[in-house]
PDB file of N, CA and C in Angstrom:
ATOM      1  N   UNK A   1       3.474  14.334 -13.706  1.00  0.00           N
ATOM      2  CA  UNK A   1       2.227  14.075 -14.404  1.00  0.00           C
ATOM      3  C   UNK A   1       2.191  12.607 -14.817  1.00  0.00           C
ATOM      4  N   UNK A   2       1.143  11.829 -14.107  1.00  0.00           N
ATOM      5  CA  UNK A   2       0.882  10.553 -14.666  1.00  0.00           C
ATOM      6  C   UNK A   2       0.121  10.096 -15.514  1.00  0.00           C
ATOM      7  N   UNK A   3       0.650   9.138 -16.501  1.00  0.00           N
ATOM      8  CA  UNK A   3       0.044   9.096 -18.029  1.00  0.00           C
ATOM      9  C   UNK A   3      -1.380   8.107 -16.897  1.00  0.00           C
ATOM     10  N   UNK A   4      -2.391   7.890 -18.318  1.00  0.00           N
ATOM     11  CA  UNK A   4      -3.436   7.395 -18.173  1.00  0.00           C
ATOM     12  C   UNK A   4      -3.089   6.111 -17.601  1.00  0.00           C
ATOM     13  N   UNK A   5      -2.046   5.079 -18.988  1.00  0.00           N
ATOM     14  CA  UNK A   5      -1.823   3.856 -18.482  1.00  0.00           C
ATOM     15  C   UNK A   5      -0.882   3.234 -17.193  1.00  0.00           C
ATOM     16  N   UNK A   6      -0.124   4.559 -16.830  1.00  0.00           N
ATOM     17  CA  UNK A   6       0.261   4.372 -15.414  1.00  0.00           C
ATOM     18  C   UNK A   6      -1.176   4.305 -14.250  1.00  0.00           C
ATOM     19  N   UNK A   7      -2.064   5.369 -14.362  1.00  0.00           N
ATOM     20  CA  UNK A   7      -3.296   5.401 -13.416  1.00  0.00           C
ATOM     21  C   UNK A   7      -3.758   3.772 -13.521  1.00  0.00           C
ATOM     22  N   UNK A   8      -4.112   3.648 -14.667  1.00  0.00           N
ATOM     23  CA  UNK A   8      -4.766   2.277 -14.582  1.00  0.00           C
ATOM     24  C   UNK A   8      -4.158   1.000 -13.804  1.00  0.00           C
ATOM     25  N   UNK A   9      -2.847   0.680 -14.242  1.00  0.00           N
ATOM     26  CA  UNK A   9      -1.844  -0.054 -13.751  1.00  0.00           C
ATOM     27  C   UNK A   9      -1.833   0.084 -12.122  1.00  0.00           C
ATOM     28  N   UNK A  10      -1.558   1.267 -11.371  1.00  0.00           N
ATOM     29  CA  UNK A  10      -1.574   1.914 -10.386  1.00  0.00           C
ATOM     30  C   UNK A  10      -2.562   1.368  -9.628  1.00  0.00           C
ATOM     31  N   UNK A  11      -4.141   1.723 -10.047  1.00  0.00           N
ATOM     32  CA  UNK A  11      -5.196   1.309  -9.832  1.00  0.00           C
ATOM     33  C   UNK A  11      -5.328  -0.166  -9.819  1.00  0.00           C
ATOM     34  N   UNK A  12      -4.984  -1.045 -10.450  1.00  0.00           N
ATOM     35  CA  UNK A  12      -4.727  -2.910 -10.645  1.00  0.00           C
ATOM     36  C   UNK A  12      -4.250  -2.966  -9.293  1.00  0.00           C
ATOM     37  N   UNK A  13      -3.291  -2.608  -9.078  1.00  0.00           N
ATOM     38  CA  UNK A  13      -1.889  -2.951  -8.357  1.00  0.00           C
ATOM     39  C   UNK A  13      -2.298  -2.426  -6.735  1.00  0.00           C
ATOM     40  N   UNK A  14      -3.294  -1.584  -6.316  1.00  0.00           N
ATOM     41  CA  UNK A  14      -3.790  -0.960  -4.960  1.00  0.00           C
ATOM     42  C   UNK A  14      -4.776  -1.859  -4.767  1.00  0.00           C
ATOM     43  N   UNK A  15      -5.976  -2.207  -6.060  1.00  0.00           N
ATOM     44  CA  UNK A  15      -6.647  -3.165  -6.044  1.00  0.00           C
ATOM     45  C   UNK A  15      -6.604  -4.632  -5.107  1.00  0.00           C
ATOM     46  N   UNK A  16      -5.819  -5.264  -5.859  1.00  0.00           N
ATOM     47  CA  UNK A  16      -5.243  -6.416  -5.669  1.00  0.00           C
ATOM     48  C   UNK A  16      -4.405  -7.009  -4.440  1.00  0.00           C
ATOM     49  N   UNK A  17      -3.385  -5.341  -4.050  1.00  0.00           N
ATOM     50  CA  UNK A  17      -2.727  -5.484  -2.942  1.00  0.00           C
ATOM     51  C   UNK A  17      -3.457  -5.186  -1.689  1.00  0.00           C
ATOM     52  N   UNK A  18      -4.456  -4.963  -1.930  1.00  0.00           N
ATOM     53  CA  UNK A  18      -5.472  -4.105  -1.088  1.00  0.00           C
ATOM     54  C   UNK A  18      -6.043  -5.715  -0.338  1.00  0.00           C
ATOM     55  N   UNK A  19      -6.264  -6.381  -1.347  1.00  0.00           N
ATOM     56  CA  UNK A  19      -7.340  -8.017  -1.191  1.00  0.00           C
ATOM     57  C   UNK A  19      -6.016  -8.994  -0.800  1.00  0.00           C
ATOM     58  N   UNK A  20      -5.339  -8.735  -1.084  1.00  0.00           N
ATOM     59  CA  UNK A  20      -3.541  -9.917  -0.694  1.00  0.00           C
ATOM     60  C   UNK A  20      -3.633  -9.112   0.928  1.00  0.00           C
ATOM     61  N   UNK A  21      -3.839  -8.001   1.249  1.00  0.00           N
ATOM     62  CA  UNK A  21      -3.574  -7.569   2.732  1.00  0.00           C
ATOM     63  C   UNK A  21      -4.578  -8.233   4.056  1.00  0.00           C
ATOM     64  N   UNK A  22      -5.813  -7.620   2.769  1.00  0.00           N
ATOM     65  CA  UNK A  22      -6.927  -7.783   3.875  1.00  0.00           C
ATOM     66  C   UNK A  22      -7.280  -9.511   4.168  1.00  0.00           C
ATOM     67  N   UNK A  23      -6.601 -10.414   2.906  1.00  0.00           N
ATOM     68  CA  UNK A  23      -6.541 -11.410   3.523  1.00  0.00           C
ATOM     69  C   UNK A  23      -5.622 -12.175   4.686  1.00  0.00           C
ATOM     70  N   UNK A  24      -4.403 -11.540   4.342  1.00  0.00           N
ATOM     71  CA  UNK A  24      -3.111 -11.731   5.185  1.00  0.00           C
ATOM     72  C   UNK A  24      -3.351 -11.543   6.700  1.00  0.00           C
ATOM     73  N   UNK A  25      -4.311 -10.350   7.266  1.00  0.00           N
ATOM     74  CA  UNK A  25      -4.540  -9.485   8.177  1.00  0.00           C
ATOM     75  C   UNK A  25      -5.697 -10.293   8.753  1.00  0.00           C
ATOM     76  N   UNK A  26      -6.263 -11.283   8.385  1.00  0.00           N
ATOM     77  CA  UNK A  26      -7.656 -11.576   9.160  1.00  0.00           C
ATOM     78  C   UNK A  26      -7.182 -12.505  10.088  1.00  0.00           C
ATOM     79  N   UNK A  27      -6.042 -13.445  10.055  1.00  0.00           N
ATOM     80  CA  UNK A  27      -5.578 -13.925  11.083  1.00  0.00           C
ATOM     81  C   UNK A  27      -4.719 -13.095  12.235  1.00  0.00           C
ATOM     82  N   UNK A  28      -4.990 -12.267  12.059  1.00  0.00           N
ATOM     83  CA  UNK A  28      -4.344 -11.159  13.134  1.00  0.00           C
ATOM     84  C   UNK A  28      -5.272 -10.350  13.858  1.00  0.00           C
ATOM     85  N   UNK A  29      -5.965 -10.452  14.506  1.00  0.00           N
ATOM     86  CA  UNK A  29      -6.658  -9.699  15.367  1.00  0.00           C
ATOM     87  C   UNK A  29      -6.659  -8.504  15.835  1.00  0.00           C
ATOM     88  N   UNK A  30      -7.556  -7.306  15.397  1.00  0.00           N
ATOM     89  CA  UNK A  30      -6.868  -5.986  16.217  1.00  0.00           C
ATOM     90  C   UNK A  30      -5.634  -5.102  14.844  1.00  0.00           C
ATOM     91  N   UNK A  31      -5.402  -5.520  13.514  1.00  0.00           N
ATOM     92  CA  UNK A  31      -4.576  -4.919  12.936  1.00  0.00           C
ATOM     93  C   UNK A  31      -5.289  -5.043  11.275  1.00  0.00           C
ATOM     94  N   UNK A  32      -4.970  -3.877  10.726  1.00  0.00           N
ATOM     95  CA  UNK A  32      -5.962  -3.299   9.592  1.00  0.00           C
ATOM     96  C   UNK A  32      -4.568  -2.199   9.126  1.00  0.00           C
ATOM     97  N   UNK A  33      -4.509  -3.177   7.518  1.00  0.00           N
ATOM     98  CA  UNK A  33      -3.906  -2.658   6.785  1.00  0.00           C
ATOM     99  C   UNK A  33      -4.621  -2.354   5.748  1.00  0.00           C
ATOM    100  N   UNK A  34      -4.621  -1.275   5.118  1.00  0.00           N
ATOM    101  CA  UNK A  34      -5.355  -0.682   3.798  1.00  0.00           C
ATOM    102  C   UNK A  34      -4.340   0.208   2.559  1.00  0.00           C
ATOM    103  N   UNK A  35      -4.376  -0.022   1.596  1.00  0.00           N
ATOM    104  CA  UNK A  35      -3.561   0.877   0.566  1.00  0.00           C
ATOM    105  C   UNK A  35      -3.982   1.882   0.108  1.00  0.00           C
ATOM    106  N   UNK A  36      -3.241   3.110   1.138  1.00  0.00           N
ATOM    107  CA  UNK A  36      -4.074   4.543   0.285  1.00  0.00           C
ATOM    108  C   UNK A  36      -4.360   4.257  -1.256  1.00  0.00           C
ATOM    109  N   UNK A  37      -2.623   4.623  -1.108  1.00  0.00           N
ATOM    110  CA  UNK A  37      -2.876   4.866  -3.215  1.00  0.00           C
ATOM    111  C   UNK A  37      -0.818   4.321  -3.159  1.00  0.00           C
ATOM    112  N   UNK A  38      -1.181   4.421  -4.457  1.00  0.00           N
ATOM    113  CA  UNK A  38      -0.235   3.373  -5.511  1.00  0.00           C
ATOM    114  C   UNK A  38       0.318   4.302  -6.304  1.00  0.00           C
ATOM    115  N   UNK A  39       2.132   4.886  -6.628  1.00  0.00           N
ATOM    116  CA  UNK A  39       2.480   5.569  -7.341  1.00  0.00           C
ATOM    117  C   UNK A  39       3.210   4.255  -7.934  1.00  0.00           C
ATOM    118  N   UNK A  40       3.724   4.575  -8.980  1.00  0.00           N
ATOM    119  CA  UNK A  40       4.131   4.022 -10.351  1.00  0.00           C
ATOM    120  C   UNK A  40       4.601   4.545 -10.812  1.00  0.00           C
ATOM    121  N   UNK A  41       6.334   4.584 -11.430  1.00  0.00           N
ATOM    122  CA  UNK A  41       7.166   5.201 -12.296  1.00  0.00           C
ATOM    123  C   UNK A  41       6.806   4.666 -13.772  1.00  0.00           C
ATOM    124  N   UNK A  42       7.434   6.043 -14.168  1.00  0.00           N
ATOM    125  CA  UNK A  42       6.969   5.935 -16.153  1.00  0.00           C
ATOM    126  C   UNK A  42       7.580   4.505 -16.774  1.00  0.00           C
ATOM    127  N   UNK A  43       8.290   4.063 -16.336  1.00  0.00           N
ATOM    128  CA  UNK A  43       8.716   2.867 -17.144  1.00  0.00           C
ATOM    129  C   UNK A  43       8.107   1.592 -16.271  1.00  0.00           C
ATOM    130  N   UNK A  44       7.187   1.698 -15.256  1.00  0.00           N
ATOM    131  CA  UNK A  44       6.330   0.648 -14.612  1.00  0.00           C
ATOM    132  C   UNK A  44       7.125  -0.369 -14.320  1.00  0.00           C
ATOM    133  N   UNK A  45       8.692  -0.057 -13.499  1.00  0.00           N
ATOM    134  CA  UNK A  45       9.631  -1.020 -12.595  1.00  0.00           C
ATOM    135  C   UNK A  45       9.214  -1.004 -11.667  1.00  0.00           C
ATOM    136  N   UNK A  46       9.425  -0.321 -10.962  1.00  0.00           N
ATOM    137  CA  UNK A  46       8.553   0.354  -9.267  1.00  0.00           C
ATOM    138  C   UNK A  46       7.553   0.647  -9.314  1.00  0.00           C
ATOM    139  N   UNK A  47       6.864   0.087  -8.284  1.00  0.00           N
ATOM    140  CA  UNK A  47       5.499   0.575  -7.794  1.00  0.00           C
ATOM    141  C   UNK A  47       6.076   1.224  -6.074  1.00  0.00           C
ATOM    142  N   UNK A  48       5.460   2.274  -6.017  1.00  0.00           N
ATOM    143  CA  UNK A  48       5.303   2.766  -4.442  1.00  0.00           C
ATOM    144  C   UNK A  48       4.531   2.842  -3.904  1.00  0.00           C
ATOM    145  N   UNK A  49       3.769   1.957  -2.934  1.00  0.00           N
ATOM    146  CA  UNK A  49       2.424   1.590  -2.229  1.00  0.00           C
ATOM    147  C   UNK A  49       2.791   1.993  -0.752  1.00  0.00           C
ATOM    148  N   UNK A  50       1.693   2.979  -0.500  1.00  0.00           N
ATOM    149  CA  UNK A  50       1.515   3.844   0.699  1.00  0.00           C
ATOM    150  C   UNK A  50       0.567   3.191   1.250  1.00  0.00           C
ATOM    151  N   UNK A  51       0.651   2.839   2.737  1.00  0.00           N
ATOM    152  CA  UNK A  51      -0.408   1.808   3.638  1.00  0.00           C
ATOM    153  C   UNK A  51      -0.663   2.791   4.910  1.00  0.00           C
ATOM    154  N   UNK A  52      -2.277   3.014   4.950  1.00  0.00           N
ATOM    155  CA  UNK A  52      -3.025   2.955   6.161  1.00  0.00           C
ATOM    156  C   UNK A  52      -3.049   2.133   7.317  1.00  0.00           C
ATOM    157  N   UNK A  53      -1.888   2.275   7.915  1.00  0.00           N
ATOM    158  CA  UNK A  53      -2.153   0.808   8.889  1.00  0.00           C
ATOM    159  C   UNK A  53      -3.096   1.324  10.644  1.00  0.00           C
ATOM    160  N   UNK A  54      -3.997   0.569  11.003  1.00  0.00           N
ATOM    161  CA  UNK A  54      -4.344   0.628  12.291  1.00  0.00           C
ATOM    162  C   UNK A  54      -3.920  -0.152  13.071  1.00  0.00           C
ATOM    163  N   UNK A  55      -3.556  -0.159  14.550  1.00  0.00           N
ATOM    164  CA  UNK A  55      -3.319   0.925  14.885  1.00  0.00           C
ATOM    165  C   UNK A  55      -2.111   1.186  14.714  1.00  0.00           C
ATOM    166  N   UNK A  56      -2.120   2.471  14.841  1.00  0.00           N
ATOM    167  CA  UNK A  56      -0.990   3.632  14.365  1.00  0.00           C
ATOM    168  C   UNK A  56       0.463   3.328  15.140  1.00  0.00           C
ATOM    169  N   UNK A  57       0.272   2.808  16.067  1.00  0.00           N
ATOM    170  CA  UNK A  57       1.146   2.866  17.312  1.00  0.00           C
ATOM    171  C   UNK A  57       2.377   1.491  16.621  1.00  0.00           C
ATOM    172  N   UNK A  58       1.843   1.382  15.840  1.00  0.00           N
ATOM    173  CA  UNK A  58       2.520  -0.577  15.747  1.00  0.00           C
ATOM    174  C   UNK A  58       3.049  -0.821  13.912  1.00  0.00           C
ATOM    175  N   UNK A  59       2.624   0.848  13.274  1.00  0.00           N
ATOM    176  CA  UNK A  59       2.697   0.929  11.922  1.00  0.00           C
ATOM    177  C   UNK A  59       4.030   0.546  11.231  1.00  0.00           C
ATOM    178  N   UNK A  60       5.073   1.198  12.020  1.00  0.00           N
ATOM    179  CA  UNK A  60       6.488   1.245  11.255  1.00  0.00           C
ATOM    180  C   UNK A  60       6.665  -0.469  11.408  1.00  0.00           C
ATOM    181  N   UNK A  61       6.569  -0.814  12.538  1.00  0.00           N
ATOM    182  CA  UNK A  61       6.892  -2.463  12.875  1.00  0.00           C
ATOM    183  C   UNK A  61       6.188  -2.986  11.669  1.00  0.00           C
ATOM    184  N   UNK A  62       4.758  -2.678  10.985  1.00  0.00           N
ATOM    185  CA  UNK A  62       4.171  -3.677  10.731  1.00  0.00           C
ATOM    186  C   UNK A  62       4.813  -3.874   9.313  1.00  0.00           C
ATOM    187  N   UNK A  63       4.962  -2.485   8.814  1.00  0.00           N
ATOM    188  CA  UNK A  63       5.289  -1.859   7.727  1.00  0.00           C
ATOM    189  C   UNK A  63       6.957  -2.462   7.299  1.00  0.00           C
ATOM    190  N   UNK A  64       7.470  -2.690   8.117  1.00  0.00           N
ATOM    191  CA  UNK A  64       9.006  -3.381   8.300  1.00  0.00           C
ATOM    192  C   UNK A  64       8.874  -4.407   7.650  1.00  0.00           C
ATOM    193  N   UNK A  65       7.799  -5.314   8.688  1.00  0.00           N
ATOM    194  CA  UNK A  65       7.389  -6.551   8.171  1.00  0.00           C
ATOM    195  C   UNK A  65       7.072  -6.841   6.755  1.00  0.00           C
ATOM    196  N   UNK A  66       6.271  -5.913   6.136  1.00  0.00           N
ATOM    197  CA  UNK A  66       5.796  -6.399   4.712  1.00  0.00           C
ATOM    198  C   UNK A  66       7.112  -6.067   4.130  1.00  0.00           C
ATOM    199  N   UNK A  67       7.701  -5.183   3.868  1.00  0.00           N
ATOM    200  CA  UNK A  67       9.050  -5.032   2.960  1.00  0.00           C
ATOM    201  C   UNK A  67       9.901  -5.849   3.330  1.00  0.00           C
ATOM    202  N   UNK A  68       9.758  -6.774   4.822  1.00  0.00           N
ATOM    203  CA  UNK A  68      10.705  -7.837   4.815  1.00  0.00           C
ATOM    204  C   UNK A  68      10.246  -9.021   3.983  1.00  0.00           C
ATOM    205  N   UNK A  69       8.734  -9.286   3.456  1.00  0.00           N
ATOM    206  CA  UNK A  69       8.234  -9.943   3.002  1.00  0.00           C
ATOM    207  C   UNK A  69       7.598  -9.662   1.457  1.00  0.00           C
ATOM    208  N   UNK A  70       8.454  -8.649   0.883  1.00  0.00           N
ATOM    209  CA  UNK A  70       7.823  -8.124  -0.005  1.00  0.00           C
ATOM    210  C   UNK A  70       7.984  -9.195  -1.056  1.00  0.00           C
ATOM    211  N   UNK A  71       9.331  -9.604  -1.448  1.00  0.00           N
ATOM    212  CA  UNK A  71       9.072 -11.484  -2.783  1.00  0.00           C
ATOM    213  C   UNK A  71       8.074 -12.069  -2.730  1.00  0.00           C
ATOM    214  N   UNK A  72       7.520 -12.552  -1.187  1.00  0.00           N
ATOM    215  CA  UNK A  72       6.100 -13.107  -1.516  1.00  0.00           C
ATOM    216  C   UNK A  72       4.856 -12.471  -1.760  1.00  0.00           C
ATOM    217  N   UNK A  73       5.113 -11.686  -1.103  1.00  0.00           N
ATOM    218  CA  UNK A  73       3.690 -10.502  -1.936  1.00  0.00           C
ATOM    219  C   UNK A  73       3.621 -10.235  -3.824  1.00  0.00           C
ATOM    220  N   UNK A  74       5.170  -9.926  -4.131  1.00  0.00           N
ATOM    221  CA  UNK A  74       5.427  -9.528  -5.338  1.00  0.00           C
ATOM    222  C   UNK A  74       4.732 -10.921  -6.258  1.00  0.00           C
ATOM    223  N   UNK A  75       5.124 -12.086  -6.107  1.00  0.00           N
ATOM    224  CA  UNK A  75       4.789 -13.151  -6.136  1.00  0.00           C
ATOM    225  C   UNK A  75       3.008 -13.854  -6.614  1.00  0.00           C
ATOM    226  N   UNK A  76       2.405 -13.267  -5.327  1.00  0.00           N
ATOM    227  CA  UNK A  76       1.231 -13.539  -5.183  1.00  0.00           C
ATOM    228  C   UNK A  76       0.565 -12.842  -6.473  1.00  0.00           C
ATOM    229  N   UNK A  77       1.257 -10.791  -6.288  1.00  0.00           N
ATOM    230  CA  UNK A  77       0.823 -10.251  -7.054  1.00  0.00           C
ATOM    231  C   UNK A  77       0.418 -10.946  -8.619  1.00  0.00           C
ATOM    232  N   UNK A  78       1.755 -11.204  -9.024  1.00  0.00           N
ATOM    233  CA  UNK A  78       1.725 -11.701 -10.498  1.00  0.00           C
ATOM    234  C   UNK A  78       0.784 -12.915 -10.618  1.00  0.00           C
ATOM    235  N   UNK A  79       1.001 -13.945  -9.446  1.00  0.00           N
ATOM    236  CA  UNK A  79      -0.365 -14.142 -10.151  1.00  0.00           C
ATOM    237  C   UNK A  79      -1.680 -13.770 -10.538  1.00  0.00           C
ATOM    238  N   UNK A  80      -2.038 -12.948  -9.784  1.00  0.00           N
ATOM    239  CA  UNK A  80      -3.548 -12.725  -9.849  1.00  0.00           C
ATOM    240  C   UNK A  80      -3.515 -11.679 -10.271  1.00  0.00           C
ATOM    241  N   UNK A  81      -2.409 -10.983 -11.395  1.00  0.00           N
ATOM    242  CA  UNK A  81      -2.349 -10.746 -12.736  1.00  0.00           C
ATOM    243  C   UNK A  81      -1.678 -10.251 -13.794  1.00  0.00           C
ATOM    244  N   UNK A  82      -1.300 -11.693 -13.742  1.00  0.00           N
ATOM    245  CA  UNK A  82      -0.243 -12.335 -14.705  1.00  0.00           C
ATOM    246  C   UNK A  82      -1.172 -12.260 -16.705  1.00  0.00           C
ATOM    247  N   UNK A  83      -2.336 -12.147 -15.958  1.00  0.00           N
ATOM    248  CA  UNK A  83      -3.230 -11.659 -17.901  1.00  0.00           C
ATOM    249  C   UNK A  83      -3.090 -10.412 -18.093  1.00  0.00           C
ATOM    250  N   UNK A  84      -3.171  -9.707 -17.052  1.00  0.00           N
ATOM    251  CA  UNK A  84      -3.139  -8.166 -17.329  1.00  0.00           C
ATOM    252  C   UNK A  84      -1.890  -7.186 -17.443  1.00  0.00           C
ATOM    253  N   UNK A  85      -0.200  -7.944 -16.363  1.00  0.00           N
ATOM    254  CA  UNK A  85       0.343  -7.404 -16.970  1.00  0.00           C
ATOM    255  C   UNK A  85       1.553  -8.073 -17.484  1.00  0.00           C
ATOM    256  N   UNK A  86       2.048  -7.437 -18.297  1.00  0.00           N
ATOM    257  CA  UNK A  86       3.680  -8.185 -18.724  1.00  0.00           C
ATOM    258  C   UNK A  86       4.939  -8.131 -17.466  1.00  0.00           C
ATOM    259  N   UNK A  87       5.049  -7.479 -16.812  1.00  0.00           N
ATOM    260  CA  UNK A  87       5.934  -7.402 -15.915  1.00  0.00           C
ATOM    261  C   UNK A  87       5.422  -6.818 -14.414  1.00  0.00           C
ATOM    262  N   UNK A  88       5.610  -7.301 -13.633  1.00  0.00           N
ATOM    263  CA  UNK A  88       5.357  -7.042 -12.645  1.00  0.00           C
ATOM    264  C   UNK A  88       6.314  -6.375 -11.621  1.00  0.00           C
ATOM    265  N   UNK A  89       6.360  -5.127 -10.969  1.00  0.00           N
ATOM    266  CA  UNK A  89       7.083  -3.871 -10.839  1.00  0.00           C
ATOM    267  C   UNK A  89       7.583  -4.161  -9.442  1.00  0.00           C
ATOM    268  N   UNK A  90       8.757  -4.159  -9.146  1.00  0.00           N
ATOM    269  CA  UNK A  90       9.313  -4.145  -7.589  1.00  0.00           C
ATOM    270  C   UNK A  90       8.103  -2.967  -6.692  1.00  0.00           C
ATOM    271  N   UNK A  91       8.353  -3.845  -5.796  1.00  0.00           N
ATOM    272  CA  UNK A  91       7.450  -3.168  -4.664  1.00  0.00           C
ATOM    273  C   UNK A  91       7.899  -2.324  -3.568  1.00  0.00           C
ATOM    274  N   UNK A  92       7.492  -1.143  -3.412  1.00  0.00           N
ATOM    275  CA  UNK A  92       8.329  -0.633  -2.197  1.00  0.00           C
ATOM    276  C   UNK A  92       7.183  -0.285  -1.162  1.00  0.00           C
ATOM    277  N   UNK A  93       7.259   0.056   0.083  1.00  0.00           N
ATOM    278  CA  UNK A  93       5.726   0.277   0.958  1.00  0.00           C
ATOM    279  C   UNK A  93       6.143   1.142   1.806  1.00  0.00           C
ATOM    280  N   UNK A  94       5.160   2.422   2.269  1.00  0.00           N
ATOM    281  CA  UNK A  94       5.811   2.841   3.109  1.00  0.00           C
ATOM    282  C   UNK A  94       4.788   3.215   4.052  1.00  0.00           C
ATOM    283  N   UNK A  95       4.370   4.036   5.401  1.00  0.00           N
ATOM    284  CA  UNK A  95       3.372   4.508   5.796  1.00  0.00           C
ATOM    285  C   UNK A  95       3.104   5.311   5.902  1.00  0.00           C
ATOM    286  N   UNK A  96       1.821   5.542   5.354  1.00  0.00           N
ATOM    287  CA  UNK A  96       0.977   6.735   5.117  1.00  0.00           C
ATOM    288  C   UNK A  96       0.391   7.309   6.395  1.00  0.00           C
ATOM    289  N   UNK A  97       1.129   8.676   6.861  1.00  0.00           N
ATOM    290  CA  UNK A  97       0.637   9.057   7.974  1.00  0.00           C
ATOM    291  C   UNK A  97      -0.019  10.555   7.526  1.00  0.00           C
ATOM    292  N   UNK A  98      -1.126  10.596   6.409  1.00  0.00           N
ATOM    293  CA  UNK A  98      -1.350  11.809   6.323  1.00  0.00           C
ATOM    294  C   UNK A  98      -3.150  11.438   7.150  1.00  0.00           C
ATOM    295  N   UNK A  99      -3.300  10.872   7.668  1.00  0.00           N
ATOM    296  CA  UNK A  99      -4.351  10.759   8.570  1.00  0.00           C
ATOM    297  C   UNK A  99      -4.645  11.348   9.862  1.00  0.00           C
ATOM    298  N   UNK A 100      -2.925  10.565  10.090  1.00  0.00           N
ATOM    299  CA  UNK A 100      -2.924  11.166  11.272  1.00  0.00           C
ATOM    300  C   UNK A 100      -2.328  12.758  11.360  1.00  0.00           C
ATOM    301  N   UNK A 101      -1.596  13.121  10.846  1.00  0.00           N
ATOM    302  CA  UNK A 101      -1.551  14.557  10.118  1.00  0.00           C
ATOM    303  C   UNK A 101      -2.458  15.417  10.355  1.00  0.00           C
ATOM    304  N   UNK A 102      -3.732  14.802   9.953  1.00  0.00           N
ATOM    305  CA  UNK A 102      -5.050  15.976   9.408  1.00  0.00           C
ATOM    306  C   UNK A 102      -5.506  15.510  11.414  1.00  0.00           C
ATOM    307  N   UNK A 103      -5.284  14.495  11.767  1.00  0.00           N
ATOM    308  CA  UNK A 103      -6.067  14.232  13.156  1.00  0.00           C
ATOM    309  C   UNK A 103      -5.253  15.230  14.234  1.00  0.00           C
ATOM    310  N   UNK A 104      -3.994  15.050  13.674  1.00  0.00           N
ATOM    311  CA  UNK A 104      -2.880  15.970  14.583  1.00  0.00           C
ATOM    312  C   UNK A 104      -3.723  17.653  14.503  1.00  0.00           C
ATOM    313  N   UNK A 105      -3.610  18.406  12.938  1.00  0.00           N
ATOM    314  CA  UNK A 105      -3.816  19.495  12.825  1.00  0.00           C
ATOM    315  C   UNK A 105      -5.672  20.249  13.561  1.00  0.00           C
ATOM    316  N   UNK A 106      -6.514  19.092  13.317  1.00  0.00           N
ATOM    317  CA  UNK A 106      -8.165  19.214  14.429  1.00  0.00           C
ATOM    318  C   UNK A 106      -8.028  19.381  15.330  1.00  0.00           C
ATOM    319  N   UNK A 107      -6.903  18.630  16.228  1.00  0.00           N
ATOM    320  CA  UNK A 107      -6.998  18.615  17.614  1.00  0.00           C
ATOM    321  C   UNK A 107      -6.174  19.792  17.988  1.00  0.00           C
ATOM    322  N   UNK A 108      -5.634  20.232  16.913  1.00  0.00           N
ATOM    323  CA  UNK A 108      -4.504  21.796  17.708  1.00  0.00           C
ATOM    324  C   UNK A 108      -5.826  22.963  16.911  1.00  0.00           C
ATOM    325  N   UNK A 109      -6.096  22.800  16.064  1.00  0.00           N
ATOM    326  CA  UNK A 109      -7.173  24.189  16.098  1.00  0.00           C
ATOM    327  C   UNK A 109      -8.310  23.498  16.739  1.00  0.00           C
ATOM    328  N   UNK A 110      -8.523  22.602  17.528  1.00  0.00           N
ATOM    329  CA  UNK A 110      -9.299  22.638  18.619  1.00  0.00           C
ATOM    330  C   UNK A 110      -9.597  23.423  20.198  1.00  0.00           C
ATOM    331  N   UNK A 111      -8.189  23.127  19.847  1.00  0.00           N
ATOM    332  CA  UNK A 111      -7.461  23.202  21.362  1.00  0.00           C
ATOM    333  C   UNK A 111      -7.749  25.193  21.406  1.00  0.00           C
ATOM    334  N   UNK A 112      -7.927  25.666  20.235  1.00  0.00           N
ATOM    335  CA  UNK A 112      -7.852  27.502  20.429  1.00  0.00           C
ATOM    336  C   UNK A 112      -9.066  27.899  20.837  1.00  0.00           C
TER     337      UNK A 112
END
């Protein structure tokens, strides 16, 4: 159960990483990263940010990449908001394949 001020925090932090991606990503042609959603432990050290990446085929690679690059992201984060919070929470990322999941499960009760 997540307190209120974790949601909010949570919510900052998908925000923000959401606009640090989609800028990162426009020099890349053909690749679209998006942040489902944002979990956050009770003492707001860790953040766990789950990414939509397109296409699917190239996700784990891409996904490698940002956790190889996660200091400068963490980085960027705090600044752009460094008013809102006191500490800024290690980052972990992983990929969110419940998309393709639900695309997997259509196409097999299709198939009947």
């Amino acid at each position: 159960m997540e307190t209120t001020r974790q949601n909010k925090i949570a919510r900052l932090i998908q925000k923000e990483l959401s606009d640090i991606f989609q800028r990162q990503t426009q020099a890349t042609h053909g690749v679209l990263v998006s942040v489902s959603v944002c979990r956050i432990s009770p003492d707001m050290s860790v953040c766990r940010g789950y990414l939509s990446i397109f296409p699917s085929e190239r996700a784990q690679e891409i996904c490698d990449n940002i956790n190889a690059n996660v200091k400068q992201i963490r980085y960027e984060l705090g600044q752009r908001t460094r008013h809102q919070l006191r500490i800024i929470p290690e980052l972990k990322f992983f990929v969110d394949d419940s998309l393709d999941y639900a695309e997997n499960i259509d196409k097999l009760l299709s198939e009947k």
